[in-house]
Protein backbone atom coordinates (compact mmCIF):
# COMPACT_ATOMS: atom_id res chain seq x y z
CA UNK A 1 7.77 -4.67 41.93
CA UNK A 2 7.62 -6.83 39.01
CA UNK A 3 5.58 -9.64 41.24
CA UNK A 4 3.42 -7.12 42.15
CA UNK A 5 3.16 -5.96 38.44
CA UNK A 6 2.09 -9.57 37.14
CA UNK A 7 -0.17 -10.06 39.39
CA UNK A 8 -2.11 -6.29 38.52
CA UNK A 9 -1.97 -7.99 34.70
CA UNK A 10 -3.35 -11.20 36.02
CA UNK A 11 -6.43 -9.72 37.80
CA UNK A 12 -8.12 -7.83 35.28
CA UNK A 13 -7.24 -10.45 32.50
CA UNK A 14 -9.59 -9.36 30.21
CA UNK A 15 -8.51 -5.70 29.99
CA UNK A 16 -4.85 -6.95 29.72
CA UNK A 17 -5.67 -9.51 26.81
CA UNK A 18 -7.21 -6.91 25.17
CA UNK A 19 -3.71 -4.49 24.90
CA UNK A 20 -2.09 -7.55 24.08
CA UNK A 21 -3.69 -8.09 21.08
CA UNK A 22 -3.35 -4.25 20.33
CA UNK A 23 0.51 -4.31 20.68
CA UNK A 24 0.64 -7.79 19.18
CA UNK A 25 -1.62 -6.31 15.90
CA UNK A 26 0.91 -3.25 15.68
CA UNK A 27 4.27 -5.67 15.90
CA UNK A 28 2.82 -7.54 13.31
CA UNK A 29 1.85 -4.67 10.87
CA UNK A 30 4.75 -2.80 11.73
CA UNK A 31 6.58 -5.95 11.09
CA UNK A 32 5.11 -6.53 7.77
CA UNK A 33 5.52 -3.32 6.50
CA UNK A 34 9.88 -3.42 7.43
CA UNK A 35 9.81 -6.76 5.82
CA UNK A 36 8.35 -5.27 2.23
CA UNK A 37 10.31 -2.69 2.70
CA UNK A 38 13.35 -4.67 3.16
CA UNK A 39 12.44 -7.25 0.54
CA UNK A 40 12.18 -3.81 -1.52
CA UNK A 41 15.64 -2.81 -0.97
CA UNK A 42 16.88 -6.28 -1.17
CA UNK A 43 15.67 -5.95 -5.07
CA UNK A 44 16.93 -3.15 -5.67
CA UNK A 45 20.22 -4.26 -4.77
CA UNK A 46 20.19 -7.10 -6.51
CA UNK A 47 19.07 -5.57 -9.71
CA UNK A 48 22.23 -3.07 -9.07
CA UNK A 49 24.43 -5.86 -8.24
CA UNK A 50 23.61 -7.35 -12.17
CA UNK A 51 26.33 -3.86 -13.19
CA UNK A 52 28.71 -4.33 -9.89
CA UNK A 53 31.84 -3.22 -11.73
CA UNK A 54 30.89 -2.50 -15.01
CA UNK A 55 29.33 1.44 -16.76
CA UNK A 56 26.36 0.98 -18.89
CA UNK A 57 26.28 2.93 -21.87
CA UNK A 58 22.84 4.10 -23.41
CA UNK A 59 20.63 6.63 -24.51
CA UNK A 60 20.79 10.13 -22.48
CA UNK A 61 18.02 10.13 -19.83
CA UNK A 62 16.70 6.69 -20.23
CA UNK A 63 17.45 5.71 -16.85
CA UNK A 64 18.44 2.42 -15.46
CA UNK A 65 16.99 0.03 -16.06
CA UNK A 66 17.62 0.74 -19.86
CA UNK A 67 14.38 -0.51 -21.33
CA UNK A 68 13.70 2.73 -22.67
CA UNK A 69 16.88 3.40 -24.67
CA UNK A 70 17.70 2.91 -28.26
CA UNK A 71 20.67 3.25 -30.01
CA UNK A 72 22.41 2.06 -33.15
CA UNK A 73 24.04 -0.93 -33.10
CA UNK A 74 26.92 0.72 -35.39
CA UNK A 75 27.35 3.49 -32.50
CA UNK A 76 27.47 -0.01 -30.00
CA UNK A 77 30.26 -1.37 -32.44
CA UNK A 78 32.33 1.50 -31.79
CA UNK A 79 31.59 1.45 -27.63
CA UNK A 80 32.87 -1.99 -27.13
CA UNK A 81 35.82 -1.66 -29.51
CA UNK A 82 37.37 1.34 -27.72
CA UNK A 83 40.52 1.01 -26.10
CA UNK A 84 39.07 1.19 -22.71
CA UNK A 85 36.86 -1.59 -22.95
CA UNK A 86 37.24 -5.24 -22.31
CA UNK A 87 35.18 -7.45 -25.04
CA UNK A 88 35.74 -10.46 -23.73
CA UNK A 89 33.49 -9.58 -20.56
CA UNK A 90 31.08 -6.34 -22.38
CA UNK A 91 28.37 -6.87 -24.54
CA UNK A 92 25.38 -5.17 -26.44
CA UNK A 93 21.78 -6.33 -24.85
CA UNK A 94 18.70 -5.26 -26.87
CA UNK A 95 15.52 -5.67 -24.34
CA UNK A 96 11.94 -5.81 -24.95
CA UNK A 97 9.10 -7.75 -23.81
CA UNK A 98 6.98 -11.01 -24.24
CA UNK A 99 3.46 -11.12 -23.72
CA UNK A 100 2.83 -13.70 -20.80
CA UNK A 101 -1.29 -13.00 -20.99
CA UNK A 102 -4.05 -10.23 -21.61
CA UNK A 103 -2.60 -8.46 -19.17
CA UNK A 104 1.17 -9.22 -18.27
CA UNK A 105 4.33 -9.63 -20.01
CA UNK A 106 7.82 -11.04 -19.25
CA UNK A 107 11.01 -9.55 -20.32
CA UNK A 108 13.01 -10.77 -22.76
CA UNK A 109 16.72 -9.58 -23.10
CA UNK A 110 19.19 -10.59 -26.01
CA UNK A 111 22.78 -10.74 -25.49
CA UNK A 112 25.45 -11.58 -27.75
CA UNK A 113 25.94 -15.29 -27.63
CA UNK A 114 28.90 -16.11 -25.03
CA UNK A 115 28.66 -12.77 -23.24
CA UNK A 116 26.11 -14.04 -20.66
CA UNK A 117 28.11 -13.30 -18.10
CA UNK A 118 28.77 -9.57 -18.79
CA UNK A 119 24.87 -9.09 -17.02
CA UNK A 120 24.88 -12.42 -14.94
CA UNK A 121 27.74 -11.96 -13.35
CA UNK A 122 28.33 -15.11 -11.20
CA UNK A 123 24.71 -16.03 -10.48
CA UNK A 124 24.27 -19.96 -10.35
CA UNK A 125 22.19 -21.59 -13.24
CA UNK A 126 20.50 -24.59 -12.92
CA UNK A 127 21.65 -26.11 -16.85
CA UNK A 128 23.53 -24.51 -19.43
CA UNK A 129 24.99 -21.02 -18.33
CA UNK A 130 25.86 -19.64 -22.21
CA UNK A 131 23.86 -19.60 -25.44
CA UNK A 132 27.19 -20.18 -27.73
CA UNK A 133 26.54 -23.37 -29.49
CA UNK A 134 23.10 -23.67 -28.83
CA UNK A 135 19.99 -23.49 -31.81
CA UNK A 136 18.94 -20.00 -32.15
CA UNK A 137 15.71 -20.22 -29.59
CA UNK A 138 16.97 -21.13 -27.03
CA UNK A 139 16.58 -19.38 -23.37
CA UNK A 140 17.83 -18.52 -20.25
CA UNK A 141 15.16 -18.31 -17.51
CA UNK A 142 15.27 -16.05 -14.67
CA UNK A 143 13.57 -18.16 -11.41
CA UNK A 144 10.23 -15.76 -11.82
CA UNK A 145 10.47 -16.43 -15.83
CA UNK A 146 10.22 -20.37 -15.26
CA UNK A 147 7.46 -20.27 -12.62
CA UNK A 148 5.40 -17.79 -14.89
CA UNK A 149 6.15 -20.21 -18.20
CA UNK A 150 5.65 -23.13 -15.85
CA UNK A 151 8.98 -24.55 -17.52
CA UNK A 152 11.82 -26.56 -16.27
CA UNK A 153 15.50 -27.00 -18.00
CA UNK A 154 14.53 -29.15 -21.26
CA UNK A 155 11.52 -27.65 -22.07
CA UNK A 156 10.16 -25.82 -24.47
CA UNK A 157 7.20 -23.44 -24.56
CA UNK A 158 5.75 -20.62 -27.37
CA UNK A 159 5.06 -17.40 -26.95
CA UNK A 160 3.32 -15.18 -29.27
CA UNK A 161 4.44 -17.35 -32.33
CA UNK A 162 7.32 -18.04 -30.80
CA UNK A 163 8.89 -21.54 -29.84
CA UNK A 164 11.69 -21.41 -27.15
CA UNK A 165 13.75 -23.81 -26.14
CA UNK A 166 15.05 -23.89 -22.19
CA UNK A 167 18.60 -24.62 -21.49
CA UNK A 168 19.43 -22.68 -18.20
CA UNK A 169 17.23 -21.47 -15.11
CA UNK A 170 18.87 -18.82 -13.11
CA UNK A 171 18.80 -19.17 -9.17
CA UNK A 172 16.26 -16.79 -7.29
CA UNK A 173 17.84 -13.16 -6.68
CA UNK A 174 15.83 -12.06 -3.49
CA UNK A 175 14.11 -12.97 -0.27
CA UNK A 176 10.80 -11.80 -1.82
CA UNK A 177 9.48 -10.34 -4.69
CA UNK A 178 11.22 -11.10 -7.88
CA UNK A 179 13.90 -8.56 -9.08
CA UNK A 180 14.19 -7.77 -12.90
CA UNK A 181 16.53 -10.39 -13.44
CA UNK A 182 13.95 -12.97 -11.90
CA UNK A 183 11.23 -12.23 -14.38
CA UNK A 184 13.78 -11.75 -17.20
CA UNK A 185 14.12 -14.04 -20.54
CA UNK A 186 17.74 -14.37 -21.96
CA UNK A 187 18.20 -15.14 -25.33
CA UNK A 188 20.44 -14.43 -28.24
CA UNK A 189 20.66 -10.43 -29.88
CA UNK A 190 19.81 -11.68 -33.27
CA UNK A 191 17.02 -13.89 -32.05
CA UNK A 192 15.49 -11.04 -30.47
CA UNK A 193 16.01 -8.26 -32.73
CA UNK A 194 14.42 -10.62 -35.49
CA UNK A 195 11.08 -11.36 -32.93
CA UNK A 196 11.28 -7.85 -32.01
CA UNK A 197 11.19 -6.23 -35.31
CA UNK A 198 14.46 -4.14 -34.70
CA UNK A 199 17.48 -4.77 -36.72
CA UNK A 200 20.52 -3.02 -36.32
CA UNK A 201 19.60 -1.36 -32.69
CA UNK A 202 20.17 -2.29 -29.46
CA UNK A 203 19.05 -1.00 -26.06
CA UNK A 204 22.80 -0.64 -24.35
CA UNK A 205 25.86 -1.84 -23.76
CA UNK A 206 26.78 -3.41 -20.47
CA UNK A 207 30.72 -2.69 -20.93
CA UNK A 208 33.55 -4.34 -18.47
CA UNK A 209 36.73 -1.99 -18.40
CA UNK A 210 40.27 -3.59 -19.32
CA UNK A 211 42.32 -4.62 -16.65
CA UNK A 212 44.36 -1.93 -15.50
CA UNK A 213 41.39 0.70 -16.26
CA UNK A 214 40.09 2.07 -13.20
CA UNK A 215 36.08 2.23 -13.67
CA UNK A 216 36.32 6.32 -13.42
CA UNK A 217 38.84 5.99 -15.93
CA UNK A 218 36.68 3.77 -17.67
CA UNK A 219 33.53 6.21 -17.92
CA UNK A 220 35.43 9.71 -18.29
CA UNK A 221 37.17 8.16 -21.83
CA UNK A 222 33.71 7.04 -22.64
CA UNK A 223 31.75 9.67 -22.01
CA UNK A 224 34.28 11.92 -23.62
CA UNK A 225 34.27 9.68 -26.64
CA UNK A 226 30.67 10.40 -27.95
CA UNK A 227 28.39 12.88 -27.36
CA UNK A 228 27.57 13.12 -23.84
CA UNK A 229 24.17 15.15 -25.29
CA UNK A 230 23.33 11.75 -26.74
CA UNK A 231 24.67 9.21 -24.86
CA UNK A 232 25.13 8.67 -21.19
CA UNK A 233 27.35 6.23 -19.29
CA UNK A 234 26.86 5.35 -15.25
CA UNK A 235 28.22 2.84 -12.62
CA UNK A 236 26.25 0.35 -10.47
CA UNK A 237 25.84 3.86 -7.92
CA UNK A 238 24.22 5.66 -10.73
CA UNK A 239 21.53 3.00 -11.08
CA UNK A 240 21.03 2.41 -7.33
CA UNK A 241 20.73 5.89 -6.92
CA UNK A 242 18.03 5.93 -9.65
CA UNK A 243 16.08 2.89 -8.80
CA UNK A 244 15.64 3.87 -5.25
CA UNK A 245 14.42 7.71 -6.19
CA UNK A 246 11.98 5.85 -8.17
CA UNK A 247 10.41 4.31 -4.90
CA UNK A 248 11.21 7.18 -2.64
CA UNK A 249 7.09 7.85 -2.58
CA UNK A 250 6.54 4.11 -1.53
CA UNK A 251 9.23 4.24 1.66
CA UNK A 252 7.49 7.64 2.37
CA UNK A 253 4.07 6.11 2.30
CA UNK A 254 4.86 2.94 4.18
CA UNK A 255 6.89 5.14 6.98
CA UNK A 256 3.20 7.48 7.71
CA UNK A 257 1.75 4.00 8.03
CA UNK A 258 4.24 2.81 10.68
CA UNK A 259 3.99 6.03 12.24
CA UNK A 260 0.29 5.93 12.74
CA UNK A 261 -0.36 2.69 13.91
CA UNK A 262 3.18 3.68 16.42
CA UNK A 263 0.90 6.70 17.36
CA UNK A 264 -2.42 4.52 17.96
CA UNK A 265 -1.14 1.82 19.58
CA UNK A 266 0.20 4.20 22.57
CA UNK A 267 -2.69 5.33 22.92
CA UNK A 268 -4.33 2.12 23.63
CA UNK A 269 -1.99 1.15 25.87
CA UNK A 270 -1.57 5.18 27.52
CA UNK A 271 -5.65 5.00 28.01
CA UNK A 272 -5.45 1.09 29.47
CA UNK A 273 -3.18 2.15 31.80
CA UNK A 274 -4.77 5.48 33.09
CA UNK A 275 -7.78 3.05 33.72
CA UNK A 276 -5.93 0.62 35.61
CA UNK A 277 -4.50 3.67 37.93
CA UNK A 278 -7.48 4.80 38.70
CA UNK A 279 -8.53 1.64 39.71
CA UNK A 280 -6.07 1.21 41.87
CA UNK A 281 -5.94 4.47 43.29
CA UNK A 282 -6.88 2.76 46.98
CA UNK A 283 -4.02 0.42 46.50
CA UNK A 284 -1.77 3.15 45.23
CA UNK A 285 -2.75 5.20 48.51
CA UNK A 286 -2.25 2.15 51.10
CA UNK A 287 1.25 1.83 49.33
CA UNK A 288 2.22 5.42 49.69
CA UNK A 289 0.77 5.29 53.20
CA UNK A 290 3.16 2.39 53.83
CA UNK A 291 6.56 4.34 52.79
CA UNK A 292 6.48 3.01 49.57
CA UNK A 293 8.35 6.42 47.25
CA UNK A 294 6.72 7.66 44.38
CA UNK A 295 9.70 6.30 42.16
CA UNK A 296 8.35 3.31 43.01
CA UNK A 297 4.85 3.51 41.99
CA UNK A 298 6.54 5.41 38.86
CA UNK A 299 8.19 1.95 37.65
CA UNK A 300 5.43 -0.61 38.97
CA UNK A 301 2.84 1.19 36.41
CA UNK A 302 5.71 0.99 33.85
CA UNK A 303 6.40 -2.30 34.53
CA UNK A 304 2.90 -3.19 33.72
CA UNK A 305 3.01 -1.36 30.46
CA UNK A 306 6.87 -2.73 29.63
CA UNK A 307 5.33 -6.32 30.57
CA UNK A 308 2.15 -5.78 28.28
CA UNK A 309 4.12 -4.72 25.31
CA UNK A 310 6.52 -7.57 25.68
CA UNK A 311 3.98 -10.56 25.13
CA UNK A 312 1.98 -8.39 22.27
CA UNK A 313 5.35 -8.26 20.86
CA UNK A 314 6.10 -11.63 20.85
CA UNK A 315 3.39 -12.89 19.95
CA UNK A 316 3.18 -10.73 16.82
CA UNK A 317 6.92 -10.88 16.37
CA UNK A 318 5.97 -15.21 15.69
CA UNK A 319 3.51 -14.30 13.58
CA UNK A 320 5.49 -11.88 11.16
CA UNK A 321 6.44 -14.95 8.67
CA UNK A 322 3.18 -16.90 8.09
CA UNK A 323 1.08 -13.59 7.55
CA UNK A 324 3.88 -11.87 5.31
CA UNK A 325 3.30 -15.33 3.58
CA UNK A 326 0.08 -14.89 2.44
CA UNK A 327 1.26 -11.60 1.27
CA UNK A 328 3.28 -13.28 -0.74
CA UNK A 329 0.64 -15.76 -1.67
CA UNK A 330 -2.07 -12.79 -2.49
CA UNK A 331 0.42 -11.61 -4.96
CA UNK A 332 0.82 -14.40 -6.73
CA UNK A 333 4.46 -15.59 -5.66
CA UNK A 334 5.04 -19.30 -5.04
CA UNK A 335 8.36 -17.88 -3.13
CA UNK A 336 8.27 -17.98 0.54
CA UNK A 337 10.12 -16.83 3.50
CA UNK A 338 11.02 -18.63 6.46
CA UNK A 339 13.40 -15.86 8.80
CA UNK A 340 12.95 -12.31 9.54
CA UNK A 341 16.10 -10.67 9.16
CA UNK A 342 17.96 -9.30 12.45
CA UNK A 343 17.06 -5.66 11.44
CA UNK A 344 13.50 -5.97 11.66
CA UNK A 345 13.67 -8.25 14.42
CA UNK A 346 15.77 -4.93 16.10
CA UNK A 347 13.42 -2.97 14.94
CA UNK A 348 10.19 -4.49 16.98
CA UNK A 349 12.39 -4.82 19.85
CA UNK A 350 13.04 -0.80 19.50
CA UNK A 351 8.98 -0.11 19.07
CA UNK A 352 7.97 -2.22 21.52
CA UNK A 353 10.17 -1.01 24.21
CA UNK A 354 9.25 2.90 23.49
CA UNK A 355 5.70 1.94 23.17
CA UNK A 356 5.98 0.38 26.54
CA UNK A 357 8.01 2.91 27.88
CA UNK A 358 6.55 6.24 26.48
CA UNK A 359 2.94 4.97 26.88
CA UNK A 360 3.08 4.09 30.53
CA UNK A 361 4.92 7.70 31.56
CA UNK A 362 1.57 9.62 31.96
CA UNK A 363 -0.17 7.08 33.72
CA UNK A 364 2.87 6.90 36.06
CA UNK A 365 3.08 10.10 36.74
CA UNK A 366 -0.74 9.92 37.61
CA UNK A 367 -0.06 7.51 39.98
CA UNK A 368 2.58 9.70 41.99
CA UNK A 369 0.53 12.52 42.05
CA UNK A 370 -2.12 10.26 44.02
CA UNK A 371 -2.77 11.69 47.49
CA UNK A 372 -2.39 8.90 50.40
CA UNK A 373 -5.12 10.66 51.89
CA UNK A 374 -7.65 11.05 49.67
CA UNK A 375 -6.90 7.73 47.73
CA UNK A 376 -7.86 5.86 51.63
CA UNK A 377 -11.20 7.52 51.45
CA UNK A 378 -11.71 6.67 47.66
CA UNK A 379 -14.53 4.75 47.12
């Protein structure tokens, strides 16, 4: 059957290239699409990852990230002295943000000076990892921050007045787009309280329990410690929770786009492959006439449809990476990606085999219904 199949495909070549291209333009939106959503998720991880273990304390509502929050840096005194709370690994961060151009800024976040790793966790830096010791100015670059500033360790650039010295440059977080941690500036509290205009506040506290103190533990003595009407604290689960609500309507709106271009590309290939039966309908009739069982001419038509969705898929399947690419490029990221990961690659094996499958079933069932009778006399 499946000799008989190619050879169906090979005779009307143009009708077949033409579904090809169809399936192989749907693999390779479809494909797209998975891969920004994945790169999506892949960010939001990674920005959760920056709390793995730890309970951020800030103002109640603000959210996570904690950009938004503002509390006195008395009130985060008290927070990282309680019992409860490790200081050797917690620390206050105050952010705010640097204007890049016109129209952009980068974030800049100050830490106290030696606490880097309370929010870096384990992340490799190209340079200097802490700001103890160092002049006042200097900086921390997440990968995004450096290509933005156009800086390497060593140098120094100004922004909005301000000269900063760079003595580390964080490794890249994601697969894709930057994550907040990518585009971020690290830099001492004071220095950025003082540039800032904000003395005595600070945005939250990234606190590290004491060994011993489970992290429920951990957040129950805090929470009961000041007033939860005020103040909030929440655990890396909290904040993924949060951050993927907040792009629940952009995995919505990329899932009716897969689901269209699902719905069209059956089509094509449903209304390719009615063609092709009735064009065969003499040869489907001499068949029948032969002995040959209507299973038969069942899987020969899906065959042909399994076959045509194979190479579309493919083909589009190899061209994933360079167009997702110049996605990238068009967005402005100099960061590029060079495999698709295995769940997308299961996922276009999954659409292309129901679009094969599911699309040829009418026009196979066409084809059994084909009268050897009438189909000799069909002219």
């Amino acid at each position: 059957m499946l000799d008989i199949a190619f050879k169906d495909l090979k005779s009307k070549k143009s009708r077949t290239t033409m579904v090809i291209i169809g399936v192989m333009t749907c693999v390779l939106l479809i494909g797209v699409i998975g891969y920004i959503t994945y790169d999506l998720q892949e960010s939001i991880q990674a920005d959760a990852n920056s709390i793995a273990g730890k309970l951020v304390f800030e103002k109640y509502g603000t959210g996570y990230p904690p950009s938004g929050s503002i509390i006195s840096e008395n009130v985060s005194d008290q927070v990282l002295a309680n019992s409860v709370v490790n200081p050797d690994k917690s620390t206050a961060l105050l952010s705010t943000a640097l204007p890049l151009n016109s129209t952009t800024s980068v974030g800049i976040v100050g830490i106290t000076q030696g606490k880097e790793r309370a929010l870096i966790n384990n992340i490799k830096v190209n340079g200097k990892n802490s700001l103890l010791g160092q002049s006042n100015n200097s900086v921390i670059l997440g990968s995004q921050a450096a290509i933005n500033y156009n800086v390497t360790v060593g140098d120094t650039f100004t922004v909005d007045n301000q000269q900063l010295k760079v003595i580390g440059v964080m490794q890249k977080q994601s697969i894709g787009s930057a994550t907040s941690l990518d585009s971020t500036v690290f830099a001492s509290l004071q220095f950025v309280q003082n540039i800032s205009q904000s003395p005595g506040v600070v945005t939250a506290d990234i606190i590290t329990p004491n060994n011993g103190v489970s992290l429920q533990d951990a957040q129950n003595t805090m929470q009961n410690s000041f007033n939860s009407s005020l103040y909030t604290v929440y655990t890396q689960q909290d904040a993924l929770q949060v951050l993927n609500s907040n792009e629940n309507a952009s995995y919505v709106f990329l899932d009716l786009i897969i689901a269209m271009i699902l719905i069209v590309s059956a089509i094509l290939i449903m209304v390719v492959m009615m063609m092709s039966v009735k064009e065969k309908t003499k040869d489907i009739g001499t068949m029948r006439a032969l002995g040959t069982s209507r299973m038969r001419i069942m899987l020969l038509i899906i065959y042909e449809s399994l076959i045509i969705s194979c190479i579309g898929g493919i083909i589009g399947l190899i061209l994933i990476i360079p167009l997702y690419n110049l996605f990238l490029l068009l967005a402005g990221s100099t960061s590029f990606s060079y495999t698709i990961p295995l769940s997308i690659v299961l996922e276009i094996a999954v659409v292309v085999i129901v679009i094969g499958t599911f699309s040829g079933l009418i026009p196979a069932y066409q084809a059994t219904r084909i009268s050897p009778i009438e189909a000799l006399r069909y002219e």
